[in-house]
N, C-alpha and C. Protein backbone atom coordinates (compact mmCIF):
# COMPACT_ATOMS: atom_id res chain seq x y z
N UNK A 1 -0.26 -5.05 -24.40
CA UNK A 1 0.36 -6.32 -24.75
C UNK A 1 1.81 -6.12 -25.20
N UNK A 2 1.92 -5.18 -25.60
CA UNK A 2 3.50 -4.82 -26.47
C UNK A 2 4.19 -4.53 -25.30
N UNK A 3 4.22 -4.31 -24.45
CA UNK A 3 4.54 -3.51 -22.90
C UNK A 3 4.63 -4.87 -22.13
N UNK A 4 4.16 -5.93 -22.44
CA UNK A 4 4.39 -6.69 -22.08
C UNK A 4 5.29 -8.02 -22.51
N UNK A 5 5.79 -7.90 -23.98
CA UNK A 5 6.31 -8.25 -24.95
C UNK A 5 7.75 -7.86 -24.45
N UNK A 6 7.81 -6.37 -24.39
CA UNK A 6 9.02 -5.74 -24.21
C UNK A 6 9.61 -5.75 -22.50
N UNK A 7 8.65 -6.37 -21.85
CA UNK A 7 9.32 -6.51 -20.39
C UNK A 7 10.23 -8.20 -20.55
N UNK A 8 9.26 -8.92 -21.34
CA UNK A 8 10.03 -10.19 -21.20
C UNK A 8 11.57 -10.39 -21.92
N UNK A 9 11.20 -9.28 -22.98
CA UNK A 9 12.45 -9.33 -23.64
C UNK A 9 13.34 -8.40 -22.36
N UNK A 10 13.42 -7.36 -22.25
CA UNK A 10 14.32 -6.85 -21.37
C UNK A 10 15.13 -8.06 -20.27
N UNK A 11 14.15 -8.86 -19.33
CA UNK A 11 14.32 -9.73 -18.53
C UNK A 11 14.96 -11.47 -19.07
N UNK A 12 14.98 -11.10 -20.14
CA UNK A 12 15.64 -12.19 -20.83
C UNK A 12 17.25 -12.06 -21.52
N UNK A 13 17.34 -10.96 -21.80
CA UNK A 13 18.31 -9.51 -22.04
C UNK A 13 19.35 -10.05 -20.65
N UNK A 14 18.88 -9.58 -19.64
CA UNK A 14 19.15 -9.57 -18.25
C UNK A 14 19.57 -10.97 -17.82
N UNK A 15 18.86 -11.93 -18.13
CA UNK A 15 19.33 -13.25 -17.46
C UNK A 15 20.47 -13.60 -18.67
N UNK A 16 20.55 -13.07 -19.79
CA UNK A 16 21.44 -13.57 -21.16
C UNK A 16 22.81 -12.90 -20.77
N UNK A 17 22.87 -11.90 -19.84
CA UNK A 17 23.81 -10.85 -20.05
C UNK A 17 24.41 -11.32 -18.14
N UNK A 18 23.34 -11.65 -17.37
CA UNK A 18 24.46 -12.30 -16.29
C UNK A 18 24.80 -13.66 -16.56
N UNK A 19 24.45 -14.34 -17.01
CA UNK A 19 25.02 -15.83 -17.48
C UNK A 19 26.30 -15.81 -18.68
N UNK A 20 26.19 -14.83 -19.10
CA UNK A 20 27.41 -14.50 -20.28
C UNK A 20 28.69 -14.11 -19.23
N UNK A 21 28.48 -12.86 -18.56
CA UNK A 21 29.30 -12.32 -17.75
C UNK A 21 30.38 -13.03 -16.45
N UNK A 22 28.85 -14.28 -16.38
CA UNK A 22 29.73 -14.75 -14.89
C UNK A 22 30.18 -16.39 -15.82
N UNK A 23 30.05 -16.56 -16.67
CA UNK A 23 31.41 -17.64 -17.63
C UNK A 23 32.34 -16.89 -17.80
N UNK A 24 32.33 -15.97 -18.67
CA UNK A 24 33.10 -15.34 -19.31
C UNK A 24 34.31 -14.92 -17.97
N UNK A 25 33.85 -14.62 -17.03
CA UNK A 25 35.02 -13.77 -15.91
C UNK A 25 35.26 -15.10 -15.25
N UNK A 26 34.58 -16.03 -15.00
CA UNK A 26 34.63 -17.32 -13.48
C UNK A 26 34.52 -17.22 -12.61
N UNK A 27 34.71 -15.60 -11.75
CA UNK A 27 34.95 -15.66 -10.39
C UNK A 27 32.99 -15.17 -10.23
N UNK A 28 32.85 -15.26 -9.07
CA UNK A 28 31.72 -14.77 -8.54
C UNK A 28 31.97 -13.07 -7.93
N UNK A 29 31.65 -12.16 -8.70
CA UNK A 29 31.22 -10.96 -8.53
C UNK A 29 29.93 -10.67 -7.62
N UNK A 30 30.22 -9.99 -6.52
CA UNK A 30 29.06 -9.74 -5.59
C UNK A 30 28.43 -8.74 -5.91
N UNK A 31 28.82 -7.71 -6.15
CA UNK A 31 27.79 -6.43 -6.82
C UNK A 31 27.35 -6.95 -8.25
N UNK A 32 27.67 -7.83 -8.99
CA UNK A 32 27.20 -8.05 -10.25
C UNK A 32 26.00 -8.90 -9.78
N UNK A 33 25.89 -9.76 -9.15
CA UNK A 33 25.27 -11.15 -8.23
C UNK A 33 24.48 -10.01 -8.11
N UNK A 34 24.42 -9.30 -7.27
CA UNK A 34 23.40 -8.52 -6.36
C UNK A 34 22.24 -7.73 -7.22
N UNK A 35 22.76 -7.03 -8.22
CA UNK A 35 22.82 -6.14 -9.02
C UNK A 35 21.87 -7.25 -10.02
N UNK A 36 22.30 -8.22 -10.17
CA UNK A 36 21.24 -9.05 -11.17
C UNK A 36 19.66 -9.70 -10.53
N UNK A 37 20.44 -9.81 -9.29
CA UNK A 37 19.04 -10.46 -8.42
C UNK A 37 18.15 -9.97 -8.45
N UNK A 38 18.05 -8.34 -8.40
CA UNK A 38 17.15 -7.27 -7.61
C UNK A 38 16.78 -7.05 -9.08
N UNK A 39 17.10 -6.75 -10.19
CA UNK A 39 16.77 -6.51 -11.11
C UNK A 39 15.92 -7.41 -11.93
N UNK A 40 16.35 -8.64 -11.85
CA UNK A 40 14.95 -9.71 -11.81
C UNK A 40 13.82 -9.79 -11.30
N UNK A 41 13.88 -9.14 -9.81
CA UNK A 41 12.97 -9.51 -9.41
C UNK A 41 12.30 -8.41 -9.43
N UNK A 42 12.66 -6.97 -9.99
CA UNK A 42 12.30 -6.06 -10.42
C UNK A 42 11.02 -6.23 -11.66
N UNK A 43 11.86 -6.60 -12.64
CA UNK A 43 11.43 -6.76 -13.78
C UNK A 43 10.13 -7.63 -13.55
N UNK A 44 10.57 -9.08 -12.99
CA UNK A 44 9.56 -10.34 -12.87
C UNK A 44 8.32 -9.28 -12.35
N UNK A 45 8.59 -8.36 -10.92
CA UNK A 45 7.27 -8.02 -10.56
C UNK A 45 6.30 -7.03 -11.74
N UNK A 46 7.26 -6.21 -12.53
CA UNK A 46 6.58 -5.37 -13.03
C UNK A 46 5.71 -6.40 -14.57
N UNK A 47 6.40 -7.34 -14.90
CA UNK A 47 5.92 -8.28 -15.65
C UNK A 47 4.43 -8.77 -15.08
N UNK A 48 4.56 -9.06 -13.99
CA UNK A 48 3.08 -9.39 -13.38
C UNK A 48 2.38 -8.87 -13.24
N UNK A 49 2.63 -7.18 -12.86
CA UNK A 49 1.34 -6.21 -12.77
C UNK A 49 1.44 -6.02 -13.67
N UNK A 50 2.18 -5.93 -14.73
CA UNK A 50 1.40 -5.44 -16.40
C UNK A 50 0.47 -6.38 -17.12
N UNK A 51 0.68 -7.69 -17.05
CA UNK A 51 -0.31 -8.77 -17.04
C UNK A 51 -1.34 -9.13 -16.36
N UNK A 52 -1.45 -8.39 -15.24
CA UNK A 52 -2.45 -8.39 -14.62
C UNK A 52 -3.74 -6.97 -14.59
N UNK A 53 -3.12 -6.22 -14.80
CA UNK A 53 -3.21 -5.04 -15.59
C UNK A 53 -3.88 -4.94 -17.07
N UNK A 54 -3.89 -6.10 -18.06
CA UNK A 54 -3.93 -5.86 -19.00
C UNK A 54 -5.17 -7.00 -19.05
N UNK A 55 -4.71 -8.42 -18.40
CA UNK A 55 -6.23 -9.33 -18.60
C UNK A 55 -7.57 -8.64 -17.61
N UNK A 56 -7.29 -7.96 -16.38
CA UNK A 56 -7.90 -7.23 -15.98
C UNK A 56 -9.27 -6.42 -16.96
N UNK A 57 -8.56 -5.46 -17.75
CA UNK A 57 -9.12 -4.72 -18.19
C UNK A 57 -9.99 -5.53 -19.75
N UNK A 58 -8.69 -6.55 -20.14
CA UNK A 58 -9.67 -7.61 -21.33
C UNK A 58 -10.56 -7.87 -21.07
N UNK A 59 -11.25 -8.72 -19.48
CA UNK A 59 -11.77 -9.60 -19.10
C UNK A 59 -12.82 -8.94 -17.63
N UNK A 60 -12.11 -8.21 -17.40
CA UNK A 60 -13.48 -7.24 -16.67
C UNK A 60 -14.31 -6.51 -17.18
N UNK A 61 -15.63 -6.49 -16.30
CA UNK A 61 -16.49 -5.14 -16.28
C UNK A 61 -15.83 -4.07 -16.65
N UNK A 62 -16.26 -3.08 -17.67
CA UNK A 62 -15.88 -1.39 -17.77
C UNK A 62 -15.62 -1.15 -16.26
N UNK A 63 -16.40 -0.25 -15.75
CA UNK A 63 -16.73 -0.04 -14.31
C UNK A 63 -15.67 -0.84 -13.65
N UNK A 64 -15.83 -2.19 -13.51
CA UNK A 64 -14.93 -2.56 -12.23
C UNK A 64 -13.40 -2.71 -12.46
N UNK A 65 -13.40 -3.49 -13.77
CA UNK A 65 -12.07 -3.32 -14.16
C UNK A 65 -11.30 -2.33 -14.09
N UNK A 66 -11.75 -0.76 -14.05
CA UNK A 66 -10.89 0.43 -14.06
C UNK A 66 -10.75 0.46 -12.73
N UNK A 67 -11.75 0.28 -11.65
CA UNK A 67 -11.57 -0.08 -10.13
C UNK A 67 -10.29 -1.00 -10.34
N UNK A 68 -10.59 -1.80 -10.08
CA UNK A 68 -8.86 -2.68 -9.99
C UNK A 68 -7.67 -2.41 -11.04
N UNK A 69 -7.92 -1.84 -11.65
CA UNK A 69 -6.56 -1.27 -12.38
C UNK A 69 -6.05 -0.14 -11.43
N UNK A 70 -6.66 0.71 -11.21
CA UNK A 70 -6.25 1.25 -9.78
C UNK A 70 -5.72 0.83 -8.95
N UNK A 71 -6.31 0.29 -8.51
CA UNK A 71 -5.65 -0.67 -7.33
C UNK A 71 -4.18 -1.64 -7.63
N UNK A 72 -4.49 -1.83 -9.00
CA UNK A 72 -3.22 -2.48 -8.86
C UNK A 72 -2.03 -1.42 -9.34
N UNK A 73 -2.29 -0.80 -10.06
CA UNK A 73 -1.65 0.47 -9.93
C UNK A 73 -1.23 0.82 -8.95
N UNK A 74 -1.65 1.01 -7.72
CA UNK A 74 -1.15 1.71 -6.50
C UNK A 74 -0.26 0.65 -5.63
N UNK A 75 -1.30 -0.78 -5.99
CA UNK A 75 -0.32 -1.74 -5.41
C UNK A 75 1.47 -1.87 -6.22
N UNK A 76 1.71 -1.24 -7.30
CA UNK A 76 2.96 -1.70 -8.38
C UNK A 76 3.39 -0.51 -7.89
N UNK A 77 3.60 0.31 -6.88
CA UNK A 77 3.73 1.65 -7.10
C UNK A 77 4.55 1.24 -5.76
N UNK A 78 3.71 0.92 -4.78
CA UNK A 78 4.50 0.29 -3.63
C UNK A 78 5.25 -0.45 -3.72
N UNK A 79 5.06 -1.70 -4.16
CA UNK A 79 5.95 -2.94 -4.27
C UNK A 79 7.36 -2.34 -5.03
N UNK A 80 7.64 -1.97 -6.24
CA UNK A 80 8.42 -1.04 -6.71
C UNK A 80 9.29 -0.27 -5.65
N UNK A 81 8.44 0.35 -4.68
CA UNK A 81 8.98 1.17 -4.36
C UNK A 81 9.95 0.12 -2.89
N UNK A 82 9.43 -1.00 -2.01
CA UNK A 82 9.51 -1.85 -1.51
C UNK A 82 10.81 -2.25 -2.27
N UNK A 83 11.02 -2.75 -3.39
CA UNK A 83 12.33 -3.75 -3.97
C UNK A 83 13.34 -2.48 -4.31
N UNK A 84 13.02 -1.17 -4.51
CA UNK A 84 14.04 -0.58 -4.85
C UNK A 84 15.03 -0.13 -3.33
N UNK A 85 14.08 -0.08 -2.03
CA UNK A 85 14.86 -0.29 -0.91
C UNK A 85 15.63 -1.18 -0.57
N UNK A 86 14.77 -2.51 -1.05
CA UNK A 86 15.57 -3.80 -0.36
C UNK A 86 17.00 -3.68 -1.97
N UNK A 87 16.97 -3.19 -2.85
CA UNK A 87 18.01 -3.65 -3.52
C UNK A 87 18.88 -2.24 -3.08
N UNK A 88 18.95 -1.11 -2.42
CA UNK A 88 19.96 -0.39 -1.53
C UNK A 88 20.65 -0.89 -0.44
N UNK A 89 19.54 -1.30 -0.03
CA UNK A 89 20.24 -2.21 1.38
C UNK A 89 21.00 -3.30 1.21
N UNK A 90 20.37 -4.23 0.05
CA UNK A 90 21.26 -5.18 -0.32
C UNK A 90 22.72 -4.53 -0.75
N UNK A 91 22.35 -3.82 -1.76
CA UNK A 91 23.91 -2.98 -2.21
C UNK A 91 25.06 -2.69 -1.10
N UNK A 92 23.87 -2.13 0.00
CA UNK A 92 24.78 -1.85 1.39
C UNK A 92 25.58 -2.62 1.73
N UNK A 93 24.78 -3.72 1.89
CA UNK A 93 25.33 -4.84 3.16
C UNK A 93 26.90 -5.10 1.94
N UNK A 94 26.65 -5.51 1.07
CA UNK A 94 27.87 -5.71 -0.29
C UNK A 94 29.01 -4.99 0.06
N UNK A 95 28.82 -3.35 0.25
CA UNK A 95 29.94 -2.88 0.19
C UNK A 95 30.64 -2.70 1.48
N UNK A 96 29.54 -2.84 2.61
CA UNK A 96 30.07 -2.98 3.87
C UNK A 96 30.73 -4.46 4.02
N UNK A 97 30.90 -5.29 3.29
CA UNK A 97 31.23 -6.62 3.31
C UNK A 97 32.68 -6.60 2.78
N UNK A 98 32.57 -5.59 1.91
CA UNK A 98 33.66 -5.78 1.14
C UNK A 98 34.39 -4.54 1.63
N UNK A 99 34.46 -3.64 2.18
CA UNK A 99 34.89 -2.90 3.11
C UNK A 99 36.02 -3.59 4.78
N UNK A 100 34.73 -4.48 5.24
CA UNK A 100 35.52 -5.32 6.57
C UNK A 100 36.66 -6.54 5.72
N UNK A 101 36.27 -6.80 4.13
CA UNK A 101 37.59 -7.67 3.98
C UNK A 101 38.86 -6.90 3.45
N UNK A 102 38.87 -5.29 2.91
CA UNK A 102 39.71 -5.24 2.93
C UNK A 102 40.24 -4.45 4.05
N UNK A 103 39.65 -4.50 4.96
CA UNK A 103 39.92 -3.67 6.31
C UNK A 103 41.10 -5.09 6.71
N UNK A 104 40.73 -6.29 6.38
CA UNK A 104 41.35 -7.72 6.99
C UNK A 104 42.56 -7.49 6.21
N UNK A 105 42.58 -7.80 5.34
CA UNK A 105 43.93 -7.34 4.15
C UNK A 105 45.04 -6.34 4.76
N UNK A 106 44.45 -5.07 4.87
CA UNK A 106 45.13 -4.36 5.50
C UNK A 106 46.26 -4.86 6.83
N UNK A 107 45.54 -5.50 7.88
CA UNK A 107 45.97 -5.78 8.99
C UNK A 107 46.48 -7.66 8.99
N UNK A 108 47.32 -7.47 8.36
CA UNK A 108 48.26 -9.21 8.54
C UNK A 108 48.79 -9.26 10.06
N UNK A 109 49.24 -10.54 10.11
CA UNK A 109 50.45 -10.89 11.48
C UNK A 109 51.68 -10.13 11.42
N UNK A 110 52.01 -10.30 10.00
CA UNK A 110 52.76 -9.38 9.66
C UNK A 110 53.13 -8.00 9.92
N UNK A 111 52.30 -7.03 9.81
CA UNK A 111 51.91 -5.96 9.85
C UNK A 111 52.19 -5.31 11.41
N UNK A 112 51.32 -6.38 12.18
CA UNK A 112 51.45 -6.34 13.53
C UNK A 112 52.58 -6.47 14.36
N UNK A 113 53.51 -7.51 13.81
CA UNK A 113 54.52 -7.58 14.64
C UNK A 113 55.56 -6.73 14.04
N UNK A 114 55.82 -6.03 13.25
CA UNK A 114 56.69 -4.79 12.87
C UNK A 114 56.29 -3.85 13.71
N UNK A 115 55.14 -3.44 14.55
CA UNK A 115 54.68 -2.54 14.94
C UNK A 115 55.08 -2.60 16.42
C-alpha cells in the first residue's frame, strides 16, 4: 500500500513540475512535452500493476492469488519494457525533427544565391 502511496505522489510530483515549467517558460518545449508524456504513462502503468498486485493478493485465494501475482508480474515486466521503447523512439523522432529544422535554418534563399 505504501508503494502505492508513493507512486501517486511521484506522478503528481510529475504533472506539478510540467505544468509549473511550461507557464513559467510559455513556449512549448518538445523534449520536455515528450519527456513528460512517457513518464506518465510510465508511472500511470506501474500505478496499476501495483494496485492490482496488491488487491489481488488482499482479496484472493493463497494459492491463486500468488498465481496471478505472477502473472502480473511478468505482464509489468513487459509492458515496462514496451513504453520504455516507445519513449526512445519517441525521443528519436524529436531529435530527428529538430535536426531537419535546423538543417532548414541553415539553408535560406539567401544563402543560396551567394553561392
Amino acid at each position: 500500500m505504501i508503494l502505492a502511496m508513493v507512486e501517486i505522489q511521484t506522478l503528481m510530483f510529475t504533472l506539478y513540475k510540467a505544468v509549473a515549467s511550461y507557464w513559467r517558460e510559455g513556449t512549448h518545449n518538445r523534449l520536455l512535452g515528450q519527456l513528460v508524456l512517457h513518464n506518465i504513462i510510465y508511472m500511470t502503468c506501474g500505478l496499476i500493476f501495483s494496485l492490482t498486485t496488491i488487491l489481488t493478493t488482499a482479496l484472493v485465494k493463497e494459492y491463486y492469488g500468488f498465481m496471478i501475482v505472477k502473472f502480473v508480474r511478468i505482464w509489468q515486466v513487459t509492458i515496462h519494457a514496451f513504453l520504455v521503447t516507445r519513449m526512445s523512439r519517441g525521443l528519436w523522432r524529436v531529435d530527428q525533427q529538430r535536426a531537419l529544422l535546423e538543417s532548414l535554418h541553415t539553408f535560406s534563399p539567401e544563402t543560396l544565391l551567394r553561392a
